[in-house]
N, C-alpha and C. Protein backbone atom coordinates (compact mmCIF):
# COMPACT_ATOMS: atom_id res chain seq x y z
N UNK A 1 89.36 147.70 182.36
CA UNK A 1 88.92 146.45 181.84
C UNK A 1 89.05 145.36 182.89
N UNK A 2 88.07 144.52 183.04
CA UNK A 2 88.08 143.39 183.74
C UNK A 2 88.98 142.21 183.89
N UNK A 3 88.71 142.15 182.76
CA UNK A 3 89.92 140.99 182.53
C UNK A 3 91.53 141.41 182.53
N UNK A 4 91.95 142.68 182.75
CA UNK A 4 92.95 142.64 182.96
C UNK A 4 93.22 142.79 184.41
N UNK A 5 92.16 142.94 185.12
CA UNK A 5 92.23 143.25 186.59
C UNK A 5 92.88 141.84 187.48
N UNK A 6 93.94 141.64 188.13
CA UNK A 6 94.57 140.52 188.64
C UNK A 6 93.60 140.08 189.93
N UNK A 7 92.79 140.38 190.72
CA UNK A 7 91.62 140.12 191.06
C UNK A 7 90.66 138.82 190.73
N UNK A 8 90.79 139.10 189.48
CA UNK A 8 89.25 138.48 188.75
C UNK A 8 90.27 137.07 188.02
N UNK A 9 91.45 137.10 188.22
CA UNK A 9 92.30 136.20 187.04
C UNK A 9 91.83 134.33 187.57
N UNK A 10 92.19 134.37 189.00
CA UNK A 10 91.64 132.77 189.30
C UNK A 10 90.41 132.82 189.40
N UNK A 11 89.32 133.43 189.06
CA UNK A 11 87.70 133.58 188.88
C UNK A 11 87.94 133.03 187.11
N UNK A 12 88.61 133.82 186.26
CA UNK A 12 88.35 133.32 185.04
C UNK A 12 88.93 132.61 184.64
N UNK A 13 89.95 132.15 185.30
CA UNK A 13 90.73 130.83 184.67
C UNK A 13 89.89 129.53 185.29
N UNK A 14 89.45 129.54 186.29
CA UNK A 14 88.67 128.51 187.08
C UNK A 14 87.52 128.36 186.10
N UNK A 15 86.58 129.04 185.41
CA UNK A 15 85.49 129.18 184.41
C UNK A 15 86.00 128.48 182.80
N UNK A 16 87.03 128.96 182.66
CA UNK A 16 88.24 128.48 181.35
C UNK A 16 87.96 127.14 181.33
N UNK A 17 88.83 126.80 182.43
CA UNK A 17 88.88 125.13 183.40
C UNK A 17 87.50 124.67 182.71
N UNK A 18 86.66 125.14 183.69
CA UNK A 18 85.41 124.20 183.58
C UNK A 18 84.40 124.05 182.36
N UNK A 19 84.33 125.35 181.29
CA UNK A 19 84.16 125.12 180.10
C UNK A 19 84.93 124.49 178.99
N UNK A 20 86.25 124.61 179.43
CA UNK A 20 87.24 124.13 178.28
C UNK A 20 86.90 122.17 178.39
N UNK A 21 86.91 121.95 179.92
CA UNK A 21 86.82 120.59 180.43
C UNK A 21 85.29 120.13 179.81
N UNK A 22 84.89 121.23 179.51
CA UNK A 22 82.85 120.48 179.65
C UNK A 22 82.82 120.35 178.14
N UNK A 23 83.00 121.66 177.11
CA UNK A 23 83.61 121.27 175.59
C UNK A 23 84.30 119.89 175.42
N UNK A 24 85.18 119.93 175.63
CA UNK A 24 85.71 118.69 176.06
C UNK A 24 84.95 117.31 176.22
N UNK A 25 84.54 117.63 176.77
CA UNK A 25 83.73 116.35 177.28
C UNK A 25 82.71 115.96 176.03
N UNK A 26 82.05 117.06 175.97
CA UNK A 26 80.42 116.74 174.81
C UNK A 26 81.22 116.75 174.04
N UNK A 27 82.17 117.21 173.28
CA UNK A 27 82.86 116.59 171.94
C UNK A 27 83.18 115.10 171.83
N UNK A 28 83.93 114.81 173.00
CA UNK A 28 84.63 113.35 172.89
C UNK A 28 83.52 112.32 173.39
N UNK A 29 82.41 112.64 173.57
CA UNK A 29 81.09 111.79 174.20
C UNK A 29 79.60 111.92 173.23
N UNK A 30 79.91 113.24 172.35
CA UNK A 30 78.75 113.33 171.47
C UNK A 30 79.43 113.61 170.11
N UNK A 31 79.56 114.86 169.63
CA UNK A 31 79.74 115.20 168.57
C UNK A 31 81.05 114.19 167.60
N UNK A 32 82.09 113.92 168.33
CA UNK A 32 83.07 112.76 167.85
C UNK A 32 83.04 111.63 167.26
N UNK A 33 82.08 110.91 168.46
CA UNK A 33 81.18 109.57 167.77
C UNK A 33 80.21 109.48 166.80
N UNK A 34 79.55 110.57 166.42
CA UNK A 34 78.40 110.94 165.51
C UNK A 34 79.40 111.43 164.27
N UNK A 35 80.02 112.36 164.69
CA UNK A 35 81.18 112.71 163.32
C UNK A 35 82.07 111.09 162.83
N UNK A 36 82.15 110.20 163.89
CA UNK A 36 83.15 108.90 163.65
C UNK A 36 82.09 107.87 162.89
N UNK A 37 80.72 107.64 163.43
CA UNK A 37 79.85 107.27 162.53
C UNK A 37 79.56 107.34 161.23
N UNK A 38 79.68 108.72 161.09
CA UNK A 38 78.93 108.70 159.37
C UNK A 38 80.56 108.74 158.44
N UNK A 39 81.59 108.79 159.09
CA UNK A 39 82.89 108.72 158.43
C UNK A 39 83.22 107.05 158.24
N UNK A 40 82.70 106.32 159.05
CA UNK A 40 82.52 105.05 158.89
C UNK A 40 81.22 104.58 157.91
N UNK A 41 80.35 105.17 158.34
CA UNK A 41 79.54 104.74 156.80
C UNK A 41 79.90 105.35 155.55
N UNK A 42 80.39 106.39 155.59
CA UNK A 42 80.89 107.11 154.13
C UNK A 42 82.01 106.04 153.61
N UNK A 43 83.01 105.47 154.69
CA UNK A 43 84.03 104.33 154.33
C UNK A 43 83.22 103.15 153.66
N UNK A 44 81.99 102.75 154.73
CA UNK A 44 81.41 101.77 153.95
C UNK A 44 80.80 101.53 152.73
N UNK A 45 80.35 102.69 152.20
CA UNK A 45 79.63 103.01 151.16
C UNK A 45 80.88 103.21 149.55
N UNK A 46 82.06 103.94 150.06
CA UNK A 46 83.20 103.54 149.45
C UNK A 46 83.53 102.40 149.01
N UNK A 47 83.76 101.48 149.97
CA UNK A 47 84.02 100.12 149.35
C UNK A 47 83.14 99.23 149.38
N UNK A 48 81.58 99.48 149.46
CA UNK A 48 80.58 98.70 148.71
C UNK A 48 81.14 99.31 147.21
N UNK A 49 80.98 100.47 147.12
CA UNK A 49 81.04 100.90 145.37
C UNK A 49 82.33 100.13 144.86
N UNK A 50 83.77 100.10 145.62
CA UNK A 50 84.65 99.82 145.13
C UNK A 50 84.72 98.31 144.78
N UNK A 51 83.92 97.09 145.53
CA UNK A 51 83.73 95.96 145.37
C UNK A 51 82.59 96.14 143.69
N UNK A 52 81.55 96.65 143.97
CA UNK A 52 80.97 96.75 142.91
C UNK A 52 81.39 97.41 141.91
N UNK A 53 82.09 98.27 141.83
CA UNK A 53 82.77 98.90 140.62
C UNK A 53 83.74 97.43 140.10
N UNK A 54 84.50 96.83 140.99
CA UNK A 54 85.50 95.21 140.74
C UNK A 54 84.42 94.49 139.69
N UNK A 55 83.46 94.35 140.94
CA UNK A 55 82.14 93.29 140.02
C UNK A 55 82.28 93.65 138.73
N UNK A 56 81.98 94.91 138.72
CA UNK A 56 81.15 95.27 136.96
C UNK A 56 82.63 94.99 136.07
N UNK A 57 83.28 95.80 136.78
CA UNK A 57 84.89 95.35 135.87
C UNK A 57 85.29 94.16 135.42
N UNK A 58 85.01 93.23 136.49
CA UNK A 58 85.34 91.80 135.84
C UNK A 58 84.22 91.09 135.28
N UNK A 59 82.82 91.69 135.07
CA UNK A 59 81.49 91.45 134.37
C UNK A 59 82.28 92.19 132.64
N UNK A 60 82.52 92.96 132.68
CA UNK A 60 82.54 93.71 131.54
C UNK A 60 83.55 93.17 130.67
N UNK A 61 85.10 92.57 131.90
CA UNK A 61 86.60 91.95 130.89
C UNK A 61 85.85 90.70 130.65
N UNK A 62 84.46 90.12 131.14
CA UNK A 62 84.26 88.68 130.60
C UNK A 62 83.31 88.82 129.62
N UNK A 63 82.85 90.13 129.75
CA UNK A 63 81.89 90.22 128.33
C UNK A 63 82.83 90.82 126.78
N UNK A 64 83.99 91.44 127.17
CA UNK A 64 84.72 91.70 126.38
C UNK A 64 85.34 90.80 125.88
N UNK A 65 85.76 89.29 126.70
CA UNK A 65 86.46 88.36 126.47
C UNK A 65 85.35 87.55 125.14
N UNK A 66 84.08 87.62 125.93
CA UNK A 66 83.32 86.63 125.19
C UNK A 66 82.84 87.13 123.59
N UNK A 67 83.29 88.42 123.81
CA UNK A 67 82.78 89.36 122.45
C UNK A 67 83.65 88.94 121.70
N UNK A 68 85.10 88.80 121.98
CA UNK A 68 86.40 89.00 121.29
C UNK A 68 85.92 87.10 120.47
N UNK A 69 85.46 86.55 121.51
CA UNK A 69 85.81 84.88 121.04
C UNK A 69 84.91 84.76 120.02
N UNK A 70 83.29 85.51 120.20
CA UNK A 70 82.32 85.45 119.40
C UNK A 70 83.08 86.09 117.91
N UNK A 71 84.27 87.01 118.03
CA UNK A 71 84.15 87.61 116.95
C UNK A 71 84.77 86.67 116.06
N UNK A 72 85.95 86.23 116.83
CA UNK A 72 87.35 85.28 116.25
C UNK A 72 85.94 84.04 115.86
N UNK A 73 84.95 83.64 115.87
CA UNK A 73 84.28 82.52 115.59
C UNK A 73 83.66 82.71 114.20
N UNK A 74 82.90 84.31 114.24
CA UNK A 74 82.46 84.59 113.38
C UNK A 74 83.76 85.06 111.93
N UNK A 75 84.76 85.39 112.37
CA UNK A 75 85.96 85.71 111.63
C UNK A 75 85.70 84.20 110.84
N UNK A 76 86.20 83.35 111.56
CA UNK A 76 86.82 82.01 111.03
C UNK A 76 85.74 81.28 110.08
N UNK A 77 84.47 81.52 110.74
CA UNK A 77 82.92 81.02 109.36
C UNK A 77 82.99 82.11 108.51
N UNK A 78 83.35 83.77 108.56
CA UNK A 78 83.20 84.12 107.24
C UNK A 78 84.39 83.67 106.24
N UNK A 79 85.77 83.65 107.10
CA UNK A 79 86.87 82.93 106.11
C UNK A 79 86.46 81.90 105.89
N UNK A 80 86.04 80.37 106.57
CA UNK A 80 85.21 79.07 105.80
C UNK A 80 84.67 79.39 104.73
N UNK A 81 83.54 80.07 104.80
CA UNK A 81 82.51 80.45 103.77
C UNK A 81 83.17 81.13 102.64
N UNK A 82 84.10 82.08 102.92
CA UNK A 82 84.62 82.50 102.10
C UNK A 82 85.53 81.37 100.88
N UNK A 83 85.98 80.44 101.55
CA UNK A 83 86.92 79.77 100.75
C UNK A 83 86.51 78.91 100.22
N UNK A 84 85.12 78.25 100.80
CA UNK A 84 84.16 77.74 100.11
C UNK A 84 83.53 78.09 98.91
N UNK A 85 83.23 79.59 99.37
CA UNK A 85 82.87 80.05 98.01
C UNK A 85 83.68 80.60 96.60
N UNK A 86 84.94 80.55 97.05
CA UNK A 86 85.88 80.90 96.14
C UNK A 86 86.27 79.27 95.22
N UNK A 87 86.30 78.68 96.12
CA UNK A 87 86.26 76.93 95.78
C UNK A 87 85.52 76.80 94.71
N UNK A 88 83.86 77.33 95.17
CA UNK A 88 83.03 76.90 94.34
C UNK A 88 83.00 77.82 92.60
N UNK A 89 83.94 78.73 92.92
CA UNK A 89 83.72 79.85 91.89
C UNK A 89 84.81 79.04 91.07
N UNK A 90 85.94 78.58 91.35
CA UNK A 90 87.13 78.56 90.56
C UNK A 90 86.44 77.30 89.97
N UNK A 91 85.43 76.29 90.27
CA UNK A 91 85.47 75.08 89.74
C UNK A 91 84.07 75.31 88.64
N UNK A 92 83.45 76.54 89.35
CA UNK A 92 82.98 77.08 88.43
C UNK A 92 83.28 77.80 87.21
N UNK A 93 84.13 78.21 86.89
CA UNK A 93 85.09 79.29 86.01
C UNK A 93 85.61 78.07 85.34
N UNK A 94 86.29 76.71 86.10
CA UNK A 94 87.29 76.12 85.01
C UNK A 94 85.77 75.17 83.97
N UNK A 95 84.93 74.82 84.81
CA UNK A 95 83.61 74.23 83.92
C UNK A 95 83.37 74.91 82.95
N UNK A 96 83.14 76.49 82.90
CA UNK A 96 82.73 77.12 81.73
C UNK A 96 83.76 77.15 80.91
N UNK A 97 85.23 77.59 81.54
CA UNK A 97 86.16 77.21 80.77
C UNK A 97 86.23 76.21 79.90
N UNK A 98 86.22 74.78 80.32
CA UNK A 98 86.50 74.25 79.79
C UNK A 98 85.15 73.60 78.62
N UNK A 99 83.94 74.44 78.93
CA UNK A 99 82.94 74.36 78.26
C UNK A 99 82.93 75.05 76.73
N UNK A 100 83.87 76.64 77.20
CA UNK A 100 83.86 77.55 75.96
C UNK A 100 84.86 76.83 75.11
N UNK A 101 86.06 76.20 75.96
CA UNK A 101 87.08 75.39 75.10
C UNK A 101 86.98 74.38 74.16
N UNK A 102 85.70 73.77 75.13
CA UNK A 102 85.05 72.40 73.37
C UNK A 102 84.24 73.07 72.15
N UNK A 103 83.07 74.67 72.34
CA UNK A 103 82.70 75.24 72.24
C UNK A 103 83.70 75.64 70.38
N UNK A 104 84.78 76.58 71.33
CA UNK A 104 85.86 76.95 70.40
C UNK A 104 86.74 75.77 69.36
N UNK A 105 86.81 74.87 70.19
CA UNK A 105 87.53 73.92 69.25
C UNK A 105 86.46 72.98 68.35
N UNK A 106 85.30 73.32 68.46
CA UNK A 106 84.15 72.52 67.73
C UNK A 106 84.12 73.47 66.51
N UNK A 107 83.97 75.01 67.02
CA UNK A 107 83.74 76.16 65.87
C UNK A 107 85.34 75.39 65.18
N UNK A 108 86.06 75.62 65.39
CA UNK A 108 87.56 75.92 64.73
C UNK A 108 87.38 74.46 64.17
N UNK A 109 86.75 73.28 64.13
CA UNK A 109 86.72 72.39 63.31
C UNK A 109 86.21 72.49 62.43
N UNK A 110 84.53 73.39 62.82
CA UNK A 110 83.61 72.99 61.94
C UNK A 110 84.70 74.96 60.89
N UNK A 111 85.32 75.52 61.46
CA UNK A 111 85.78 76.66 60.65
C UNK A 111 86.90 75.92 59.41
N UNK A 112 87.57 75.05 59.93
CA UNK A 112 88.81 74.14 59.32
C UNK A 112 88.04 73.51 57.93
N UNK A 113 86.66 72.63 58.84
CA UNK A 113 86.53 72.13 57.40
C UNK A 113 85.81 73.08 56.48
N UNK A 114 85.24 74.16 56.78
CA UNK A 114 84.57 75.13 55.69
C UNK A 114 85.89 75.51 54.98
N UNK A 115 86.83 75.90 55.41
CA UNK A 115 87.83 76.74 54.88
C UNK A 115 88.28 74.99 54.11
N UNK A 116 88.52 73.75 54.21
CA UNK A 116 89.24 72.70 53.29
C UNK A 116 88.15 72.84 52.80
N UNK A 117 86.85 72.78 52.71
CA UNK A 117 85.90 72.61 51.57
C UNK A 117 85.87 74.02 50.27
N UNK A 118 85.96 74.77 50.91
CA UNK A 118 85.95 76.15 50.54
C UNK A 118 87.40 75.86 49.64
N UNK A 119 88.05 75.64 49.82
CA UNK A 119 89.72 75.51 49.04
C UNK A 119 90.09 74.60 48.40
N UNK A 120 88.90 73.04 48.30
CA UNK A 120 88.80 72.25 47.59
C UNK A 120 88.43 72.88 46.47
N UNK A 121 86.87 73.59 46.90
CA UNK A 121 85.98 74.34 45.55
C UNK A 121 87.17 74.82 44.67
N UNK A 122 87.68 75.64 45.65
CA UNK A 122 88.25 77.02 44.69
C UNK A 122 89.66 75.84 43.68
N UNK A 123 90.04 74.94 44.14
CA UNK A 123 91.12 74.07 43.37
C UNK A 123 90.42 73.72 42.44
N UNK A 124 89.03 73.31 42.60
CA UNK A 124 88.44 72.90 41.05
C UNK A 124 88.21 73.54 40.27
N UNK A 125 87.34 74.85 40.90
CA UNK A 125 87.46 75.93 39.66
C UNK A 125 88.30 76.63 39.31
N UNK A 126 89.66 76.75 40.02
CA UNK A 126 91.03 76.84 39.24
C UNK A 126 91.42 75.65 38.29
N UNK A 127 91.50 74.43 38.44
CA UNK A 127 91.51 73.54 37.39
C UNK A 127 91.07 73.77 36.67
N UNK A 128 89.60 73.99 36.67
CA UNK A 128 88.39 74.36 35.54
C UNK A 128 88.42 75.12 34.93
N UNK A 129 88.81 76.24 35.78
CA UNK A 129 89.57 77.63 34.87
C UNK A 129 91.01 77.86 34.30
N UNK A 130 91.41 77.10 34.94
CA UNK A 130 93.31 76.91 34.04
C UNK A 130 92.97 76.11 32.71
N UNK A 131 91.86 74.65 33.14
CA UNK A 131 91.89 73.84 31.57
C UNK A 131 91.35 74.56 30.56
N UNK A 132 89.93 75.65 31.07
CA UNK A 132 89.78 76.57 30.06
C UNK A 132 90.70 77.41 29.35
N UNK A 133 91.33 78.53 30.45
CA UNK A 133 92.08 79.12 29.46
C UNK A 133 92.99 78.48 29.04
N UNK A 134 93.84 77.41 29.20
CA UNK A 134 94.86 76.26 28.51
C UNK A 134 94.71 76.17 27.76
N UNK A 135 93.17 75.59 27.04
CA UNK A 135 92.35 75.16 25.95
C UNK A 135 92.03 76.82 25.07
N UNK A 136 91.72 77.53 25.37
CA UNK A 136 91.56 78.82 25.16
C UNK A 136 93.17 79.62 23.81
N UNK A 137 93.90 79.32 25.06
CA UNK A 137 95.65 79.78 24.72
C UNK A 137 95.94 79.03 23.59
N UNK A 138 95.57 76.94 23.73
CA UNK A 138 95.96 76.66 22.48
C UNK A 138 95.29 76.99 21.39
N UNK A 139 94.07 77.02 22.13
CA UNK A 139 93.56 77.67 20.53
C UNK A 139 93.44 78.97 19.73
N UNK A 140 93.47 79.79 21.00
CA UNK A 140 94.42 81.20 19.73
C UNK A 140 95.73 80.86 19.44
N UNK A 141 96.39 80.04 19.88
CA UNK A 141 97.81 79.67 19.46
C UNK A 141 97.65 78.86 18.17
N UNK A 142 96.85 78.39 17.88
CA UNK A 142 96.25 77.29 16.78
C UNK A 142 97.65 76.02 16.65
N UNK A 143 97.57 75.56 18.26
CA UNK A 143 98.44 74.84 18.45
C UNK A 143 97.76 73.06 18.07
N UNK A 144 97.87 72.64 17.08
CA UNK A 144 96.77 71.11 16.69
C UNK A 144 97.40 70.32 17.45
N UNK A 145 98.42 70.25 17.53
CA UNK A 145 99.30 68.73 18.24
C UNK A 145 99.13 68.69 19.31
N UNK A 146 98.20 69.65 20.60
CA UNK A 146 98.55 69.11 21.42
C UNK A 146 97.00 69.21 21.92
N UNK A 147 96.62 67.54 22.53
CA UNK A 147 95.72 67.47 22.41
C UNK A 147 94.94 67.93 24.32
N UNK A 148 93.15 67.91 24.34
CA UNK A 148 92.83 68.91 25.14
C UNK A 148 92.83 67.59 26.67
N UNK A 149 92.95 66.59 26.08
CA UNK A 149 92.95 65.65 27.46
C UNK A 149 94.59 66.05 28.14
N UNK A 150 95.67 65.67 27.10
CA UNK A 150 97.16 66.07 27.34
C UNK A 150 96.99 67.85 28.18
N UNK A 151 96.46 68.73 28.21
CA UNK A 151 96.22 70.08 28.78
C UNK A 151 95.56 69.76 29.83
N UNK A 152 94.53 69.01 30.06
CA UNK A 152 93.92 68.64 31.64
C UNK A 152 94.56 67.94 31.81
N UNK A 153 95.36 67.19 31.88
CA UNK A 153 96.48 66.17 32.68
C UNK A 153 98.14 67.37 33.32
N UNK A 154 97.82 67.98 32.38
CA UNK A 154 99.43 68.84 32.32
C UNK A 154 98.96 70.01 33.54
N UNK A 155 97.54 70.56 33.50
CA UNK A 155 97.18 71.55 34.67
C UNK A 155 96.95 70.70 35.65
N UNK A 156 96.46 69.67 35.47
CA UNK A 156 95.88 68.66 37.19
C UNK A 156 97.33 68.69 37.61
N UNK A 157 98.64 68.73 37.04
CA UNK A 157 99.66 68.32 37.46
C UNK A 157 100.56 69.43 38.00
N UNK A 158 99.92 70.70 37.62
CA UNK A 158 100.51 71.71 38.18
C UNK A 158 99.72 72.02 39.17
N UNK A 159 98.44 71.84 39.21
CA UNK A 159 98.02 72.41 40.23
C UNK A 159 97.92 71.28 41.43
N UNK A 160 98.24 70.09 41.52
CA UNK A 160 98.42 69.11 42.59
C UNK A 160 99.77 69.24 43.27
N UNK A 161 100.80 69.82 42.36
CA UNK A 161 102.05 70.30 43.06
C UNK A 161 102.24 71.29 43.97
């Protein structure tokens, strides 16, 4: 084998030398700077996104902010409205209330005086019917002395008690 021949050793180390040196060279003069380039635009392109990813982030906490305020606005007009309309219900409720209440106490008058008229009647024709049978009693009793005006005075007097 060649290469082990001690002969040929400063022939191939001298070749080593000058390829290892020439690699060398076109790496750190070509391929390095072209590899250092696009590692620098890949950086740049990183923190364009990372600035714009910030952007949208603080686009999005101010649209979240403004959502939150829109909501707390709309919260606070449906509670207004709400209490408004509960306002308007209770003053509504006590109106009818107090509508069914004259309503009821008009019936319960006009019920009061049917029932005193109604209980007047019935006092007369209990009079009417006590002086009858009174008058009735004395006279199957064939009581003469006592006369029929003295019997309507004596029932008007029981039944006014």
């Amino acid at each position: 084998m060649p290469q082990l021949n001690p002969t040929w050793f400063i022939s191939q180390f001298f070749w080593l030398c000058i390829c290892f040196f020439f690699m060398l060279f076109l790496m750190s003069k070509v391929f390095i700077p072209k590899i250092k380039d696009i590692m620098e635009q890949r950086q740049r392109k990183i923190d364009d996104y990372l600035v714009k990813a910030n952007q949208i982030k603080e686009q999005a906490e101010e649209s979240l902010k403004k959502y939150q305020e829109a909501l707390a606005q709309a919260t606070a007009d449906a509670n207004n409205a709400l209490d408004i309309s509960r306002k308007e219900m209770n003053a509504y409720i006590a109106k009818k209330q107090d509508e069914m209440a004259k309503k009821l106490n008009a019936r319960l008058l006009e019920g009061e005086a049917q029932i005193k008229e109604t209980r007047e009647k019935a006092l007369k024709e209990v009079k009417n019917v006590s002086k009858e049978w009174a008058l009735d009693i004395v006279a199957k009793l064939e009581l003469t002395k006592i006369d029929a005006e003295d019997i309507k005075k004596g029932v008007e007097k029981v039944v006014n008690d």
